[in-house]
N, C-alpha and C. Protein backbone atom coordinates (compact mmCIF):
# COMPACT_ATOMS: atom_id res chain seq x y z
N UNK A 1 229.09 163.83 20.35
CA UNK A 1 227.91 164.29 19.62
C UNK A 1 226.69 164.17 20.50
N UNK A 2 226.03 165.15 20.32
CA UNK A 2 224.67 165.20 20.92
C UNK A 2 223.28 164.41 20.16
N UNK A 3 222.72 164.95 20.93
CA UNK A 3 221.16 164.39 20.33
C UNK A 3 220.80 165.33 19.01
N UNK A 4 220.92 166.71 19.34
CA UNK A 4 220.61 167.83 18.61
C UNK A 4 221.35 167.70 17.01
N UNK A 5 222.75 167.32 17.62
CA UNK A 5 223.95 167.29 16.25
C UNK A 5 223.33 166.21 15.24
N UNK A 6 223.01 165.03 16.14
CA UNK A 6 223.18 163.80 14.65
C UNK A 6 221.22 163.78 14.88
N UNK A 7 221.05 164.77 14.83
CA UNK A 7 219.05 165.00 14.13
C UNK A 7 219.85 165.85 13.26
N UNK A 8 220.15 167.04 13.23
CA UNK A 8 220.51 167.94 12.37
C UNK A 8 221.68 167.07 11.40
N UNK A 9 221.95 166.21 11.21
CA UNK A 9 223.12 165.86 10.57
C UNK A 9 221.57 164.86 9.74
N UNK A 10 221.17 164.00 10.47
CA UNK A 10 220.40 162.81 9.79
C UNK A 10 219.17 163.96 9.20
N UNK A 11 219.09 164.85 9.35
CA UNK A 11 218.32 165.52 8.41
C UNK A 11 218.27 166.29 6.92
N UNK A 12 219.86 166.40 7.44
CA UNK A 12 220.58 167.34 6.37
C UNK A 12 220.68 166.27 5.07
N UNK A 13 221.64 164.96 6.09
CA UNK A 13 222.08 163.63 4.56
C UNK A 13 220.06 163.35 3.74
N UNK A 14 219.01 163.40 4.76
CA UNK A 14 217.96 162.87 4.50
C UNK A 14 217.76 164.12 3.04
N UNK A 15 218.16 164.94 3.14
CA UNK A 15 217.43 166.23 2.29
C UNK A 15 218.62 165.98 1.09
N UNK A 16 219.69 166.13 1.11
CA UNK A 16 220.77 165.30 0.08
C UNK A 16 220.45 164.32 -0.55
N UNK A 17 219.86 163.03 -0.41
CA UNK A 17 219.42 162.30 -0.47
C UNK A 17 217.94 162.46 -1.03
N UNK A 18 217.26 163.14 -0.45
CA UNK A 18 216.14 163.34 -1.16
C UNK A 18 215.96 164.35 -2.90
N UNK A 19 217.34 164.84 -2.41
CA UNK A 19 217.75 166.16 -3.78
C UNK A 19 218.37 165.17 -4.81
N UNK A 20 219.10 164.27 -4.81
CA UNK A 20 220.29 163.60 -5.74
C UNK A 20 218.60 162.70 -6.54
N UNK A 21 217.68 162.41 -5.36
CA UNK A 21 216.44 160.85 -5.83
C UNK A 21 215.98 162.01 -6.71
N UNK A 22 215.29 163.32 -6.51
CA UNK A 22 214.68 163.90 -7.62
C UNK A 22 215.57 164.57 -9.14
N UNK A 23 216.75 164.58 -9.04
CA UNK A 23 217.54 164.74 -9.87
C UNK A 23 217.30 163.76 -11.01
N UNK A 24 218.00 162.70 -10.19
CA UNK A 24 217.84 161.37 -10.76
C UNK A 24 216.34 160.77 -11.43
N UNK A 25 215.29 161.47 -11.09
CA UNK A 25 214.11 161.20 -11.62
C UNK A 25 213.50 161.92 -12.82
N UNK A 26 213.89 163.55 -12.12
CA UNK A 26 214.02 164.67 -13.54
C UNK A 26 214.37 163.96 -14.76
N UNK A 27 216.12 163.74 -14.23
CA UNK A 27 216.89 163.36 -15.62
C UNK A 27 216.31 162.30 -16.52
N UNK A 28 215.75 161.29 -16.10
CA UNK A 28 214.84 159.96 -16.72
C UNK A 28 213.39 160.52 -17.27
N UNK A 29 213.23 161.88 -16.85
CA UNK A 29 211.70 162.05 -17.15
C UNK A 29 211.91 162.42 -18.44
N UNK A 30 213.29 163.03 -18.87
CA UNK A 30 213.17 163.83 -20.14
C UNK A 30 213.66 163.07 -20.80
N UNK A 31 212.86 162.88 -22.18
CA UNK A 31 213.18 161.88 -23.32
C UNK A 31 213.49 162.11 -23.78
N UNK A 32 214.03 161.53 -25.49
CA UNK A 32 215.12 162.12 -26.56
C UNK A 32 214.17 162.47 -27.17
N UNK A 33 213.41 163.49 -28.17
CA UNK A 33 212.93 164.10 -29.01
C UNK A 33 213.66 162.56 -30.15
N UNK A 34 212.20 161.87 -30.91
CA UNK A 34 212.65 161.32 -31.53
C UNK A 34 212.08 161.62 -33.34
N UNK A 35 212.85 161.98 -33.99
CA UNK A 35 212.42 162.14 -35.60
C UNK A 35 211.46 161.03 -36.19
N UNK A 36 210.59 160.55 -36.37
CA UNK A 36 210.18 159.49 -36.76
C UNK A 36 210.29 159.63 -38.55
N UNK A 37 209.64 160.40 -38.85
CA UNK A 37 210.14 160.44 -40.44
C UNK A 37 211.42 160.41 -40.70
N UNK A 38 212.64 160.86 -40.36
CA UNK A 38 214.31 160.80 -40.43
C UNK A 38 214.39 158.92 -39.83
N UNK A 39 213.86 158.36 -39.26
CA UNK A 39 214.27 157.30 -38.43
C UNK A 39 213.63 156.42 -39.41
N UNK A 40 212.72 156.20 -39.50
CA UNK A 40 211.64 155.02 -40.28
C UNK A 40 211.88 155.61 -41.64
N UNK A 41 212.34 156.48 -42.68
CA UNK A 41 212.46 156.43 -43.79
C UNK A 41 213.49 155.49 -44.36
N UNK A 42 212.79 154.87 -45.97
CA UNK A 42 213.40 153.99 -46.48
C UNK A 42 215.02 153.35 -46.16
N UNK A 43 215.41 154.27 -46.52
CA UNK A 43 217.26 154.24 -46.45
C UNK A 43 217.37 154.22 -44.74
N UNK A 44 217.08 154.75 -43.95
CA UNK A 44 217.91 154.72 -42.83
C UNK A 44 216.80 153.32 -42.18
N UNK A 45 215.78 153.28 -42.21
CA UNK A 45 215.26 152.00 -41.70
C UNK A 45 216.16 150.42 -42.03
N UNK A 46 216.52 150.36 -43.28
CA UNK A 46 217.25 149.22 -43.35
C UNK A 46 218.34 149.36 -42.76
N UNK A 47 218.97 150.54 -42.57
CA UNK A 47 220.78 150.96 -41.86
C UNK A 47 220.67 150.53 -40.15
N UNK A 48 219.20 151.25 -39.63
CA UNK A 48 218.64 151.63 -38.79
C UNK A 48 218.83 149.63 -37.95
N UNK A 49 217.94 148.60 -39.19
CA UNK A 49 217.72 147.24 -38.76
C UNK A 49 218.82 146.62 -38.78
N UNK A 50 219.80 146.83 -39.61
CA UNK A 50 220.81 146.28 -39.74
C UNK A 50 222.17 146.54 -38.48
N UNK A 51 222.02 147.40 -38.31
CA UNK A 51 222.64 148.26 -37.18
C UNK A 51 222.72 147.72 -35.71
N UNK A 52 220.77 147.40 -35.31
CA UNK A 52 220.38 146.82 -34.19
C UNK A 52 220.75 145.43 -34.58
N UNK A 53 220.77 144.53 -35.80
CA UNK A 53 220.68 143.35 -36.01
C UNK A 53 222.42 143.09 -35.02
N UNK A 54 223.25 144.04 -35.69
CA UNK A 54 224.87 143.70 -35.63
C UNK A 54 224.95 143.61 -34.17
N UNK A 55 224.23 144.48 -33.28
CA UNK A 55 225.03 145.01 -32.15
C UNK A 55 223.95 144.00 -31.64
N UNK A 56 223.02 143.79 -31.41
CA UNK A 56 222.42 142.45 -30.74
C UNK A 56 223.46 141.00 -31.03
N UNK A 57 223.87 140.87 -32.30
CA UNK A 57 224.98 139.60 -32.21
C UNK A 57 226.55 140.29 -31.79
N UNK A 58 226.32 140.97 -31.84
CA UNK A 58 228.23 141.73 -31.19
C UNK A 58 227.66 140.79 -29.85
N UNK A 59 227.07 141.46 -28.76
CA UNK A 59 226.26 141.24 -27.64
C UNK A 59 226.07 139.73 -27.20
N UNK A 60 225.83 139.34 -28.18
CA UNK A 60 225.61 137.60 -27.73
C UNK A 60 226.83 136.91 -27.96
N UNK A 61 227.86 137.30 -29.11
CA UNK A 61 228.75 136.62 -29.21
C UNK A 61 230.10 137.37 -28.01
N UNK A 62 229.62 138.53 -27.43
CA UNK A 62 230.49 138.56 -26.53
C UNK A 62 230.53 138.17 -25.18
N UNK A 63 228.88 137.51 -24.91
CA UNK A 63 228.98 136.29 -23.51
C UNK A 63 228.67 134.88 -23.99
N UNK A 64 228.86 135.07 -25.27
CA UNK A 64 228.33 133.11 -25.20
C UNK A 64 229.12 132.30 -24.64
N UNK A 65 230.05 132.75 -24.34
CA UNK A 65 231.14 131.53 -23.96
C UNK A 65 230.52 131.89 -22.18
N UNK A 66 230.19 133.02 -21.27
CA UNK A 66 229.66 133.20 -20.12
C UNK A 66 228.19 132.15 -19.62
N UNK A 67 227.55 132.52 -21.46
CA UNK A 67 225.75 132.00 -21.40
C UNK A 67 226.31 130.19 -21.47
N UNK A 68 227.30 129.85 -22.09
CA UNK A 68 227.64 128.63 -22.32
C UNK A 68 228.24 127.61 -21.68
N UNK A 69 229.11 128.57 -20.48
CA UNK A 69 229.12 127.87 -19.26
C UNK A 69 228.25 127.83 -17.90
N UNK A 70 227.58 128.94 -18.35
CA UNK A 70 226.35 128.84 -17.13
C UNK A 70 225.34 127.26 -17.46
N UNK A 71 225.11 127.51 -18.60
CA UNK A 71 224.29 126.58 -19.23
C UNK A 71 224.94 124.54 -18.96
N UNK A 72 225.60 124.45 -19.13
CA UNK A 72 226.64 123.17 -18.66
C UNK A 72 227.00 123.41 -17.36
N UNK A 73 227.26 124.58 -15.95
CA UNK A 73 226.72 124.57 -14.69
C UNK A 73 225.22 123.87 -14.09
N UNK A 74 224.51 124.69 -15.33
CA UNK A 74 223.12 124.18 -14.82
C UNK A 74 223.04 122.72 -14.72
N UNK A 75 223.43 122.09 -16.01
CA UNK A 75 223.03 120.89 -16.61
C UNK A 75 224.16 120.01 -14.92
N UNK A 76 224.99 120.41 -14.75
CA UNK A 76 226.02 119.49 -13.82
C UNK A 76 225.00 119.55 -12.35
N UNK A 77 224.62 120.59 -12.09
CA UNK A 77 224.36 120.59 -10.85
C UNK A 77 222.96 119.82 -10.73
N UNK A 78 222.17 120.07 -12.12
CA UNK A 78 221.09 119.11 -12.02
C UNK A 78 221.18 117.36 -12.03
N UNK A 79 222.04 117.10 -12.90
CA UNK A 79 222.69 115.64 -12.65
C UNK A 79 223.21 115.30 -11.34
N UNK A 80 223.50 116.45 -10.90
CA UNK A 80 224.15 115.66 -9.06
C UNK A 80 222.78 115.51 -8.61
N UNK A 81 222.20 116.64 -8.93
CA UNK A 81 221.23 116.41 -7.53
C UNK A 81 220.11 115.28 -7.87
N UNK A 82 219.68 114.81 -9.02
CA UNK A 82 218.85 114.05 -9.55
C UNK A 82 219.75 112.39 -8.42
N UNK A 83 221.04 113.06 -8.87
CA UNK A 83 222.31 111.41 -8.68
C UNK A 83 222.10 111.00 -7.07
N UNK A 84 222.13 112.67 -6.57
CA UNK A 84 221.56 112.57 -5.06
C UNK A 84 220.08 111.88 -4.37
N UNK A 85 219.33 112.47 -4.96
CA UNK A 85 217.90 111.97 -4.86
C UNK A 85 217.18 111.20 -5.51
N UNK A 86 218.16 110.21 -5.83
CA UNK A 86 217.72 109.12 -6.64
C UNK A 86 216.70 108.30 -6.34
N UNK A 87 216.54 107.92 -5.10
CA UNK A 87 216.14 106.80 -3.82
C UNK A 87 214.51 107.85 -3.73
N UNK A 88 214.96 109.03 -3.58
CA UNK A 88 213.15 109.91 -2.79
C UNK A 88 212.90 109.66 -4.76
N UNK A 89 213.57 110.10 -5.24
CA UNK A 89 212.77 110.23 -6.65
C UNK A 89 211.68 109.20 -6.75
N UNK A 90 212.53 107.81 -7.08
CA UNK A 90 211.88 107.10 -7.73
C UNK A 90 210.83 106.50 -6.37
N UNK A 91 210.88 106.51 -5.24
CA UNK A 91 209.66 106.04 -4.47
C UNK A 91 208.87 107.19 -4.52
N UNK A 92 208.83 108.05 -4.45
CA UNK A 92 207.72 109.68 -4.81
C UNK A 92 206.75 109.22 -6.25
N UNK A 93 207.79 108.60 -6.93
CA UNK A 93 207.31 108.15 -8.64
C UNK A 93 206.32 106.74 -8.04
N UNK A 94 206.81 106.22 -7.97
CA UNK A 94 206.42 104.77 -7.48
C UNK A 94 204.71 105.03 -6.88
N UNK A 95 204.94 105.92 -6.03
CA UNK A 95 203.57 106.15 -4.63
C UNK A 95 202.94 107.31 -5.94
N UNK A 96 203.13 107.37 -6.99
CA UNK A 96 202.26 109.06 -7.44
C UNK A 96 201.79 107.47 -8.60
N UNK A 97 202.07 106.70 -9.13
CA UNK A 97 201.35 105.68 -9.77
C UNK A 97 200.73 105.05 -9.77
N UNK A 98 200.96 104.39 -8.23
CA UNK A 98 200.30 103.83 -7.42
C UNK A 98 198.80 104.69 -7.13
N UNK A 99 198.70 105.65 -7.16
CA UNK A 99 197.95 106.90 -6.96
C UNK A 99 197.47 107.34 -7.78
N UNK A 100 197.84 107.50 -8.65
CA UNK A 100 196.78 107.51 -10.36
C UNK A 100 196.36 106.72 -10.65
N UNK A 101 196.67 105.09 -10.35
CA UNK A 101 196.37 104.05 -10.44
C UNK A 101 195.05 103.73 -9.72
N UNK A 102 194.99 104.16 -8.58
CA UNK A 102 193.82 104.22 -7.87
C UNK A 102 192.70 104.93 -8.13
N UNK A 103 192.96 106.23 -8.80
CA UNK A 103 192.41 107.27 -9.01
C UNK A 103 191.53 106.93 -10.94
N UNK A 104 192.50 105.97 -11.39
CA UNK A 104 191.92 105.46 -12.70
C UNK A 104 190.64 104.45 -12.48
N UNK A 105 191.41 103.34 -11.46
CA UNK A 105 190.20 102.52 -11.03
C UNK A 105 188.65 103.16 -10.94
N UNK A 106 188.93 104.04 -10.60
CA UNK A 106 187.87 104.65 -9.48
C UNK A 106 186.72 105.28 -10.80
N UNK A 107 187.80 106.49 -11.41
CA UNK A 107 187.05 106.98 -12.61
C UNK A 107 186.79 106.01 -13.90
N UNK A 108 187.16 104.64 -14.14
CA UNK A 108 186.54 103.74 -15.11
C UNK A 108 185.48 103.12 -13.99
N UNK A 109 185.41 103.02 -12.89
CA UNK A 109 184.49 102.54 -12.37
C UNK A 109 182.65 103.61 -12.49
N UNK A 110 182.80 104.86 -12.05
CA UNK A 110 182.04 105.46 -12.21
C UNK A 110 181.69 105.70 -13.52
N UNK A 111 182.48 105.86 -14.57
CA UNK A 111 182.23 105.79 -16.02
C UNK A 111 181.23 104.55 -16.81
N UNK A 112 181.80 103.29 -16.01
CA UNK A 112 180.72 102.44 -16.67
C UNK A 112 179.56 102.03 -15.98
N UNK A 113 179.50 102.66 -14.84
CA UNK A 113 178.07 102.75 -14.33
C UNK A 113 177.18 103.61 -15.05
N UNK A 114 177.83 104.43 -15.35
CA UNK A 114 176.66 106.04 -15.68
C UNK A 114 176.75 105.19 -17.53
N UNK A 115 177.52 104.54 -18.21
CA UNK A 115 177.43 103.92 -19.54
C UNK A 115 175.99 103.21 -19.31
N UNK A 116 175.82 102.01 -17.82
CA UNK A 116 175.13 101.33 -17.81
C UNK A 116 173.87 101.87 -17.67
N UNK A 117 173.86 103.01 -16.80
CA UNK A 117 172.21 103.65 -17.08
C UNK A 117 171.66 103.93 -17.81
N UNK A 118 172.95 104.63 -18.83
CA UNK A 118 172.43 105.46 -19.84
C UNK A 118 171.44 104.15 -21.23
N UNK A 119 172.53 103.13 -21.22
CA UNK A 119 171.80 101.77 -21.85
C UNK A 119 170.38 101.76 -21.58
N UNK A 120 170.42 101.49 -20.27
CA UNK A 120 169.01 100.88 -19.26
C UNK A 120 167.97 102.24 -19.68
N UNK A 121 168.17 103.27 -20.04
CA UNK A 121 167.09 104.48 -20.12
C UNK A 121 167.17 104.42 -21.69
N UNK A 122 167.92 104.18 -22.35
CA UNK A 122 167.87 104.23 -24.14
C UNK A 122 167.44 103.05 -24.64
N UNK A 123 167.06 101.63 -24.12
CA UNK A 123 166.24 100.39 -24.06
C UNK A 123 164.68 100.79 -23.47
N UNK A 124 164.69 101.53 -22.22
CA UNK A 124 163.20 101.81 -21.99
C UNK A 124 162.45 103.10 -23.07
C-alpha cells in the first residue's frame, strides 16, 4: 500500500463514520409524538402509575441479589482496609486532636479577652 491508497481509504472509513454519527443523531432527534390528554386521563393515569410502579420493582427485584452483593463487597473491603490502616488511622486521629485541642486553647483564649474588654467598656 501506498501513501495515496491508505489517505483514500482513511478518508473514505472517516466519511462512513461520519454518515453512521449523523444517522445516529437524526434517529435520537425525532421524538415520539406524545398524546397528553390519552396519557394523563383519569383511567389510563392510574394504569399508566401502576404500570411504571410494577416494572420499576420487576427491575429492582431482578438485581437485588447483584445490588446486595455489591453492597457486602463494599462493606468487606472497607473492613480490611480500615483492619489495614489501623496504626496511620488512629495516630492521624490522635495528631488531628491534639490539633483542635490547640486550636480550642487558642479560640477560648481570645474569646475571654474580647469578654474582658467588653466588661471594662460596659463598667466605664
Amino acid at each position: 500500500m501506498n501513501l495515496d491508497e491508505l489517505k483514500k481509504r482513511r478518508e473514505e472509513n472517516f466519511l462512513s463514520h461520519k454518515k453512521k454519527k449523523r444517522e445516529y443523531y437524526l434517529k435520537n432527534k425525532m421524538k415520539k409524538e406524545i398524546d397528553y390528554e390519552k396519557e394523563l386521563n383519569d383511567d389510563n393515569f392510574l394504569l399508566k402509575m401502576k404500570s411504571i410502579a410494577s416494572q420499576q420493582k420487576q427491575y429492582i427485584d431482578n438485581r437485588k441479589e447483584s445490588i446486595v452483593a455489591k453492597i457486602n463487597d463494599y462493606k468487606e473491603s472497607k473492613k480490611a482496609y480500615y483492619e489495614q490502616n489501623k496504626a496511620k488511622r488512629l495516630e492521624y486521629d490522635k495528631e488531628y486532636r491534639e490539633r483542635k485541642k490547640e486550636e480550642l486553647k487558642e479560640y477560648r483564649k481570645k474569646y475571654y479577652e474580647l469578654m474582658k474588654e467588653n466588661n471594662k467598656l460596659k463598667k466605664e
